[in-house]
C-alpha atoms as a PDB file:
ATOM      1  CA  UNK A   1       0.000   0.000   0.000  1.00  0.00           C
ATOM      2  CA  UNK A   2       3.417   2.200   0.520  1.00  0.00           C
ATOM      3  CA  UNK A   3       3.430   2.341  -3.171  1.00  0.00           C
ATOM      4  CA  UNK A   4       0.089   3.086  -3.515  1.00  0.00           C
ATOM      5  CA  UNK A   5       0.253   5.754  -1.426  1.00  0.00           C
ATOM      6  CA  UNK A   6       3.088   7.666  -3.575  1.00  0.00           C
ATOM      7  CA  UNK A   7       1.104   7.101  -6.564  1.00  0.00           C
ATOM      8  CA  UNK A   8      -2.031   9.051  -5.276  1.00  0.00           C
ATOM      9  CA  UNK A   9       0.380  11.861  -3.825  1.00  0.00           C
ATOM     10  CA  UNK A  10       1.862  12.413  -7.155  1.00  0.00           C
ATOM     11  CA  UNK A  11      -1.457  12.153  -8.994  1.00  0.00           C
ATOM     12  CA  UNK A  12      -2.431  14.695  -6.108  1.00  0.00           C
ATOM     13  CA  UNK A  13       0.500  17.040  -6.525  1.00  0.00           C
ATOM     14  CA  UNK A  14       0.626  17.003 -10.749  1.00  0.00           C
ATOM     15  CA  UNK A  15      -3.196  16.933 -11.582  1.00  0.00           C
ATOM     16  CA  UNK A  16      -3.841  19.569  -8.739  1.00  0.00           C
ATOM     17  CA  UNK A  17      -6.624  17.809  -7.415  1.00  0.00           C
ATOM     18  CA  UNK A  18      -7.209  16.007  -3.896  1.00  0.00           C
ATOM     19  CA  UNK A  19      -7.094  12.277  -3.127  1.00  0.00           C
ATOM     20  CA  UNK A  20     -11.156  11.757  -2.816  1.00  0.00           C
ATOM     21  CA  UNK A  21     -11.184  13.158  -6.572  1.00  0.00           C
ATOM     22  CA  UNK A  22      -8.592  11.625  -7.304  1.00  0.00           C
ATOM     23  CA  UNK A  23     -10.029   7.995  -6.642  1.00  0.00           C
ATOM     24  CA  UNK A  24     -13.032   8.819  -7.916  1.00  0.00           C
ATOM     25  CA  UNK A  25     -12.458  10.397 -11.141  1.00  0.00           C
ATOM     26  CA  UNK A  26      -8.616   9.849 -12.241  1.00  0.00           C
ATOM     27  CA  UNK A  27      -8.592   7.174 -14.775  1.00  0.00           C
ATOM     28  CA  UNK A  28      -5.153   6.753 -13.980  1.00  0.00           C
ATOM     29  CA  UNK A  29      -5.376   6.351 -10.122  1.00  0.00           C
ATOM     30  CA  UNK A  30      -7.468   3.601 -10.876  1.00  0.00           C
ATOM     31  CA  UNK A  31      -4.936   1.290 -13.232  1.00  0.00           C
ATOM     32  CA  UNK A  32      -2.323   1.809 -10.569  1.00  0.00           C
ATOM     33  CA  UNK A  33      -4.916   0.807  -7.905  1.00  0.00           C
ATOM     34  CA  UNK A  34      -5.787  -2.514  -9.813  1.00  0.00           C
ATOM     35  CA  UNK A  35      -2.049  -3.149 -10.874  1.00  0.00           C
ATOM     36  CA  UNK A  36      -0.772  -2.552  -6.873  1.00  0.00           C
ATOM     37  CA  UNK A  37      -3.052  -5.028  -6.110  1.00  0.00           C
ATOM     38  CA  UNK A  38      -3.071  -7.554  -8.511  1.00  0.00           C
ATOM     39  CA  UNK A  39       1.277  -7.120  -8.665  1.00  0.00           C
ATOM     40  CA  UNK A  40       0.841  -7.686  -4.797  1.00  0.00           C
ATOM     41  CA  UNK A  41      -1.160 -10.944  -5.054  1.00  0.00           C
ATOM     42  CA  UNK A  42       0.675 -12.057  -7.651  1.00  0.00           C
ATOM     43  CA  UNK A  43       4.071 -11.640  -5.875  1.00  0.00           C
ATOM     44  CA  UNK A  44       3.402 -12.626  -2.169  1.00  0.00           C
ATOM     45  CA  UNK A  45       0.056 -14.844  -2.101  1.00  0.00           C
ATOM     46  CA  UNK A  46       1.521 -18.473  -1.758  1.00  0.00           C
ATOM     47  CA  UNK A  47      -1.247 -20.572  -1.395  1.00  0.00           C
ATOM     48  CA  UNK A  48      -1.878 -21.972  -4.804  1.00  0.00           C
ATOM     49  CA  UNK A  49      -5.894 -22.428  -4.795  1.00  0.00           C
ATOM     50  CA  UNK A  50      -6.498 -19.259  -3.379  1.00  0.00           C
ATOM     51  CA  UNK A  51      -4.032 -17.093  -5.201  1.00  0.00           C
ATOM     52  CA  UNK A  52      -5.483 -17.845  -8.212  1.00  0.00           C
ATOM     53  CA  UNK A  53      -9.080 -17.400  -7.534  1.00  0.00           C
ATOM     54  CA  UNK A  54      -7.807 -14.010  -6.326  1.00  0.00           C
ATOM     55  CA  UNK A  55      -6.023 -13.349  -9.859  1.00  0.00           C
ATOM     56  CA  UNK A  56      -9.365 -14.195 -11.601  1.00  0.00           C
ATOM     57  CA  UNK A  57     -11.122 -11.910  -9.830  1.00  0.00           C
ATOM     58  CA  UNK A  58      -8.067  -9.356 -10.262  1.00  0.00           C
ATOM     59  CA  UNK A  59      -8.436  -9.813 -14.014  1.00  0.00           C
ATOM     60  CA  UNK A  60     -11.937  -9.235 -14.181  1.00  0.00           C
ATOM     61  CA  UNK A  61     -11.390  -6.175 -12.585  1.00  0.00           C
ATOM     62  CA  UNK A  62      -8.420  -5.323 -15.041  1.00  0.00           C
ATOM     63  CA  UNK A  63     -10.312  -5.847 -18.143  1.00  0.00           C
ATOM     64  CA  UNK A  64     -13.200  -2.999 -16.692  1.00  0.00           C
ATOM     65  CA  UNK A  65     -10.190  -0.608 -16.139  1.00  0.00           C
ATOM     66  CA  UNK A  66      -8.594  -1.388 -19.576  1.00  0.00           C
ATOM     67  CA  UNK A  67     -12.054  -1.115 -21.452  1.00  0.00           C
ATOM     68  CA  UNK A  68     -12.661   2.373 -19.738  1.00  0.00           C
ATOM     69  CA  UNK A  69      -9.320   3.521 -19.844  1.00  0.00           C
ATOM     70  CA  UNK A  70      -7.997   2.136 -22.750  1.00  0.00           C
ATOM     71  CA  UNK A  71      -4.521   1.498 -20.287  1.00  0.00           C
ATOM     72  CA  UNK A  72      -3.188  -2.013 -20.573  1.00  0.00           C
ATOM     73  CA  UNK A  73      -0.303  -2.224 -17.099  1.00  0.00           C
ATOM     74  CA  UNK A  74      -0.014  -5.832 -16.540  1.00  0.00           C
ATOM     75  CA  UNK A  75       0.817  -6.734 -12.778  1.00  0.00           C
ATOM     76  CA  UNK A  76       3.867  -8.890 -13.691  1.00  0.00           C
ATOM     77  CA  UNK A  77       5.684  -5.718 -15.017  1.00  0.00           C
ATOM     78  CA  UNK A  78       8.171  -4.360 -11.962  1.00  0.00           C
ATOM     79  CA  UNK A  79       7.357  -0.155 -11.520  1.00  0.00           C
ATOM     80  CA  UNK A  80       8.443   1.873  -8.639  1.00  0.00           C
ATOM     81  CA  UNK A  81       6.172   3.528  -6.122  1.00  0.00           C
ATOM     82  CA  UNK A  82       5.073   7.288  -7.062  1.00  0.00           C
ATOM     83  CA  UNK A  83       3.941   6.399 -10.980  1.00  0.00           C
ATOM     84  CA  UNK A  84       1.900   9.170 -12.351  1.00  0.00           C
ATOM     85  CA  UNK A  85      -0.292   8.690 -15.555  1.00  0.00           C
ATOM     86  CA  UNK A  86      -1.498  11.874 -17.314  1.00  0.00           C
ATOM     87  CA  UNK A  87      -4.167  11.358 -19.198  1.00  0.00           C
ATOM     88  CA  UNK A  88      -6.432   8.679 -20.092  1.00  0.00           C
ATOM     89  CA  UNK A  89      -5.808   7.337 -23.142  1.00  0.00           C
ATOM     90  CA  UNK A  90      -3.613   4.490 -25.336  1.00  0.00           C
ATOM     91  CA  UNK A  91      -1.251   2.996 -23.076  1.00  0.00           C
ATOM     92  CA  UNK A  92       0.866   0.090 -23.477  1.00  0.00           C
ATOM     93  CA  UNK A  93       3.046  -1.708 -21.381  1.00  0.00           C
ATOM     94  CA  UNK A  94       5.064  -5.444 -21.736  1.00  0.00           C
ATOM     95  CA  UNK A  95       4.317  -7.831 -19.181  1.00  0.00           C
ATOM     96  CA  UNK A  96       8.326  -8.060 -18.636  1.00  0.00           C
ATOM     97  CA  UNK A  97       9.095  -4.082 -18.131  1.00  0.00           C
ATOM     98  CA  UNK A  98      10.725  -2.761 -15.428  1.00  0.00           C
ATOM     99  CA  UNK A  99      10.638   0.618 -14.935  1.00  0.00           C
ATOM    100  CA  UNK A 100      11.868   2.525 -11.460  1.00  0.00           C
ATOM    101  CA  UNK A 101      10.402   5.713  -8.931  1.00  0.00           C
ATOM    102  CA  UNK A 102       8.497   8.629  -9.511  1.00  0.00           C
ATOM    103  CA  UNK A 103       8.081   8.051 -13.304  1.00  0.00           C
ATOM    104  CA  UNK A 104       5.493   9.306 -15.605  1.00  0.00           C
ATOM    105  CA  UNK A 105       3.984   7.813 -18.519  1.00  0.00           C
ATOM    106  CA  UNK A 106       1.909   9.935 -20.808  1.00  0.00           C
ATOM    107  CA  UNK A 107      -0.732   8.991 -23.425  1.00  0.00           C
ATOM    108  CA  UNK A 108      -0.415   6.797 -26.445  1.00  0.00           C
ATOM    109  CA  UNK A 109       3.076   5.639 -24.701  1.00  0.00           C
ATOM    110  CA  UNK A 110       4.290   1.387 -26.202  1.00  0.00           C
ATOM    111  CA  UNK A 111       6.705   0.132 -24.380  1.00  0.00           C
ATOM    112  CA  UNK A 112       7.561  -3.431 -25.715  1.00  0.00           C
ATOM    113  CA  UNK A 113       9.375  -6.053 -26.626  1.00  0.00           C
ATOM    114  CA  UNK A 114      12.200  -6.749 -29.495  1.00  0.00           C
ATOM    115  CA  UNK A 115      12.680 -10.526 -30.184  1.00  0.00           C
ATOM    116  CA  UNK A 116      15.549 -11.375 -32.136  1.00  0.00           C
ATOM    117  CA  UNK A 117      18.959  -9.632 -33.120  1.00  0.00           C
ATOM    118  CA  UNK A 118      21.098  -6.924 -31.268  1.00  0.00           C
ATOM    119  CA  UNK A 119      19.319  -4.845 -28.629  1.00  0.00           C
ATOM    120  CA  UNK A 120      16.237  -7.799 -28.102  1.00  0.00           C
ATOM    121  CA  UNK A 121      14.486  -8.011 -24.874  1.00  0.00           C
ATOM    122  CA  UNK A 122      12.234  -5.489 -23.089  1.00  0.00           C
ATOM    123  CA  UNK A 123      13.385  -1.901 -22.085  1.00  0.00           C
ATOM    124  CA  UNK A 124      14.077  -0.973 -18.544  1.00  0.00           C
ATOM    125  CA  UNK A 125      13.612   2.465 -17.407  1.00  0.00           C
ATOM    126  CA  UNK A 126      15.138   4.317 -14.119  1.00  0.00           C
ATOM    127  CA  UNK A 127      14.010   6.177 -11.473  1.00  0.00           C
ATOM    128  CA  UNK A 128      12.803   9.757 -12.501  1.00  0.00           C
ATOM    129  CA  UNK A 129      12.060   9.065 -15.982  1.00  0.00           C
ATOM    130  CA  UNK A 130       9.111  11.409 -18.176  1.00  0.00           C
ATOM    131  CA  UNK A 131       7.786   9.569 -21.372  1.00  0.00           C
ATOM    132  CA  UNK A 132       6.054  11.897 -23.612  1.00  0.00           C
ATOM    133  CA  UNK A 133       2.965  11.425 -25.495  1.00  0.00           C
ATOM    134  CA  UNK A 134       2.852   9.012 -27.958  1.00  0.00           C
ATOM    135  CA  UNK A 135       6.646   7.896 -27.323  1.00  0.00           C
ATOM    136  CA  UNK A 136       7.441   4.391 -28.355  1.00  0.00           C
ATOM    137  CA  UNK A 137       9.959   2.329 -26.563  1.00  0.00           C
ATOM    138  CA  UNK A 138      11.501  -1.139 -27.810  1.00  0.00           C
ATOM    139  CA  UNK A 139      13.846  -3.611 -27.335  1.00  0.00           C
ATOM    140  CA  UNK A 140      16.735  -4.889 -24.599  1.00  0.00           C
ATOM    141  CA  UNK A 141      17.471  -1.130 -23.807  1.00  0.00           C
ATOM    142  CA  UNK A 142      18.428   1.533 -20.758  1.00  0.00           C
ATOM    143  CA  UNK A 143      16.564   5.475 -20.317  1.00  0.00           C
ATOM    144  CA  UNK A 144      19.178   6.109 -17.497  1.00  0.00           C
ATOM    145  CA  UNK A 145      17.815   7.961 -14.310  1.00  0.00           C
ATOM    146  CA  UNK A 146      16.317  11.541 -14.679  1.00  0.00           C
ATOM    147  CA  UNK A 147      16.308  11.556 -18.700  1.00  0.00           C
ATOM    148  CA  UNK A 148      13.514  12.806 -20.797  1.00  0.00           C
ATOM    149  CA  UNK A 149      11.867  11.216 -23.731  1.00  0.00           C
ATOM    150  CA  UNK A 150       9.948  13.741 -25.978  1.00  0.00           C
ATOM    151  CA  UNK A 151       6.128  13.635 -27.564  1.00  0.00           C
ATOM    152  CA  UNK A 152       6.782  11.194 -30.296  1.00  0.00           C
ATOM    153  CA  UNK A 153       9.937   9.702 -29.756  1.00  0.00           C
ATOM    154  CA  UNK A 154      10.871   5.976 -31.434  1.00  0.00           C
ATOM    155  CA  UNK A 155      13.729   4.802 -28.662  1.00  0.00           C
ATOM    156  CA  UNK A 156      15.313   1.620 -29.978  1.00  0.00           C
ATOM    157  CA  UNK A 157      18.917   2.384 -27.907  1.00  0.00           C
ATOM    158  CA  UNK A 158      19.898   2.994 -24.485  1.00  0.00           C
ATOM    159  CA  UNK A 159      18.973   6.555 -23.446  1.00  0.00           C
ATOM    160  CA  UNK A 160      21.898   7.905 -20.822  1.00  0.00           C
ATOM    161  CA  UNK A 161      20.971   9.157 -17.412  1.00  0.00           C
ATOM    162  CA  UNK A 162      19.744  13.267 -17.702  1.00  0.00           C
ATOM    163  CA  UNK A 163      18.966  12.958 -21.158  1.00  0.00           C
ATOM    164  CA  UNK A 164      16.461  14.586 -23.267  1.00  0.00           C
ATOM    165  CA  UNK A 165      15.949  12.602 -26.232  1.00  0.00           C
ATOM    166  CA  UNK A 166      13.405  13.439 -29.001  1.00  0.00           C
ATOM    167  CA  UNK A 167      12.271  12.259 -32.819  1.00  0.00           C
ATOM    168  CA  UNK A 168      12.328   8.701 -35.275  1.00  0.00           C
ATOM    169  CA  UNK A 169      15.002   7.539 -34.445  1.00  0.00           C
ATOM    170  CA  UNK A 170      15.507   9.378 -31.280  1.00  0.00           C
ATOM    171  CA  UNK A 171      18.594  11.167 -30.545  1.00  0.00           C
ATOM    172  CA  UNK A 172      19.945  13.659 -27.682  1.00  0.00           C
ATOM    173  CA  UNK A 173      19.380  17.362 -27.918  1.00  0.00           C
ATOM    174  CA  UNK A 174      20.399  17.931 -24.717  1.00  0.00           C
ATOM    175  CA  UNK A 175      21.152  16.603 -20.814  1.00  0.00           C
ATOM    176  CA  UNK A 176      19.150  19.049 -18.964  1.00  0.00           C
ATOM    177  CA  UNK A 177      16.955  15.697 -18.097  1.00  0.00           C
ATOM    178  CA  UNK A 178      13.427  15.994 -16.765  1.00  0.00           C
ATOM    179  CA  UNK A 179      14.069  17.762 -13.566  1.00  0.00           C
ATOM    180  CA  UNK A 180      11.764  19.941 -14.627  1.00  0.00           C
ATOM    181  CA  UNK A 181       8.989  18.247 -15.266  1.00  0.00           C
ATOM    182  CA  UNK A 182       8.681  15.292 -12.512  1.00  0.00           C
ATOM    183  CA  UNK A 183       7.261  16.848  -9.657  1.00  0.00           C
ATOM    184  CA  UNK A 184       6.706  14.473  -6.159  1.00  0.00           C
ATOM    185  CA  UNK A 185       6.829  15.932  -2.089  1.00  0.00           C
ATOM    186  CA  UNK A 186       9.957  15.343  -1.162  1.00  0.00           C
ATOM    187  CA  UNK A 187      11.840  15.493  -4.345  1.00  0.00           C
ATOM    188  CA  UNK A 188      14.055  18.822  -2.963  1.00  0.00           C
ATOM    189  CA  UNK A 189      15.257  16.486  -0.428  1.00  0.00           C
ATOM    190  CA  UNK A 190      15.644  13.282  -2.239  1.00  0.00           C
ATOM    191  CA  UNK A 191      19.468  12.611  -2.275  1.00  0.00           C
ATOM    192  CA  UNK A 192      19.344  10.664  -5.128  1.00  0.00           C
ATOM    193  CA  UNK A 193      18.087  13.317  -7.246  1.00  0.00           C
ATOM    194  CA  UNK A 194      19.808  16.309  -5.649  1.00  0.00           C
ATOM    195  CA  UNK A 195      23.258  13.919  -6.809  1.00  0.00           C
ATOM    196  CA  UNK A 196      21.998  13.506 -10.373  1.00  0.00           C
ATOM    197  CA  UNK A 197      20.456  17.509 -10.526  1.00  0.00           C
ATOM    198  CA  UNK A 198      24.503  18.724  -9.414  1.00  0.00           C
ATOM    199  CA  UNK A 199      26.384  16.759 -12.172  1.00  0.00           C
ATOM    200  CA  UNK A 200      23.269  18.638 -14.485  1.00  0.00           C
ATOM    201  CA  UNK A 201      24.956  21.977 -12.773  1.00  0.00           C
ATOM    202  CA  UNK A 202      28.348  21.522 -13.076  1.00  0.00           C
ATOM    203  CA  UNK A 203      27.600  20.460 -16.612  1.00  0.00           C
ATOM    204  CA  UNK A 204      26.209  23.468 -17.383  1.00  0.00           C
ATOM    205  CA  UNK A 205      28.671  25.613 -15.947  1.00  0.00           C
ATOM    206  CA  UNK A 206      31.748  23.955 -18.100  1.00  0.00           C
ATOM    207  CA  UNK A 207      29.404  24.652 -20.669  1.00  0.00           C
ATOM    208  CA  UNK A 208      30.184  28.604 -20.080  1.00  0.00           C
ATOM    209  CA  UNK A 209      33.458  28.292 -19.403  1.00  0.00           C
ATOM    210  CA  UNK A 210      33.957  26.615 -22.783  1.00  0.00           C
ATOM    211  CA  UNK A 211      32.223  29.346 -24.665  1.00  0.00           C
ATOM    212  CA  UNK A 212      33.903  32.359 -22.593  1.00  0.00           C
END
């Protein structure tokens, strides 16, 4: 419930709404609140009989959320507590994915799988990570912590941490990451991302040396 209780803060803190709102009437609150769940069940119910009459049940629920929502989130994918959707809409995610805290997936997003050849497998995504709308991700790659991937994108190789990738094929415009755009309480204290935001900083400053 932990988990569940980071997602509704962020839904909270990004949509600007409040947390009976945002159970009731946040599409998105309510795929995290069937996959947290189901992923639960799934992971720590032992008892063969029961667990899966509980999974049955768990699916029936999951195919009301994904025929009002249009979200498919399986509860065997692995995704860090404080997830925020944005919209309702197309969303796509491989059983297999792994993808790390306070991310946020936006409309339209694939993320799947590449069988076959170099870069196969499923991607796995960091902690901090903004997917744009419409941004397709594929195959055995990386989006390091804190990068950015823009409205759009087609991401078929590893994405370094802080970096702001954008187009088809995507490529890096810049490593300003997406510190400005993932918003969660605590995130001004998180050490983690404090770390990651001073390496953006001191980039930026050799930057002006350079061109002075």
């Amino acid at each position: 419930m932990s988990a569940f209780s980071e997602d509704c803060k962020r839904f909270i803190l990004c949509d600007q709404t409040n947390l009976v709102k945002a159970l009731l009437f946040t599409q998105g609150v309510w795929v995290m609140a069937n996959y947290r769940a189901a992923h639960a069940v799934h992971m720590k119910l032992k008892v063969p009989v029961l667990r899966q009459i509980i999974l049955f049940l768990m699916y029936l629920w999951r195919k009301l959320v994904e025929v009002s929502t249009n979200m498919y989130l399986p509860w065997t994918a692995k995704i860090g507590r404080g997830m925020h959707i944005t919209h309702c809409g197309y969303l796509v995610v491989h059983p297999q994915t792994r993808i790390g805290d306070y991310c946020t997936l936006s409309q339209g997003v694939t993320i799947g799988i590449k069988h076959g050849g170099s870069n196969s497998g499923v991607p796995i995504i960091g902690n901090r990570v903004y997917i744009g709308p419409n941004a397709i991700l594929i195959g055995g790659i990386e989006i390091g912590d804190d990068a950015m991937v823009g409205a759009g994108a087609v991401v078929t190789k590893s994405v370094p941490p802080r970096a702001v990738v954008a187009g088809n094929p995507a490529r890096i415009i810049s490593y300003r990451g997406s510190f400005d755009t993932i918003k969660y309480q605590g995130m001004e204290t998180d050490p983690a991302r404090n770390a990651s935001l001073s390496l953006v900083k001191a980039e930026n400053e050799t930057d002006k040396d350079a061109i002075l």
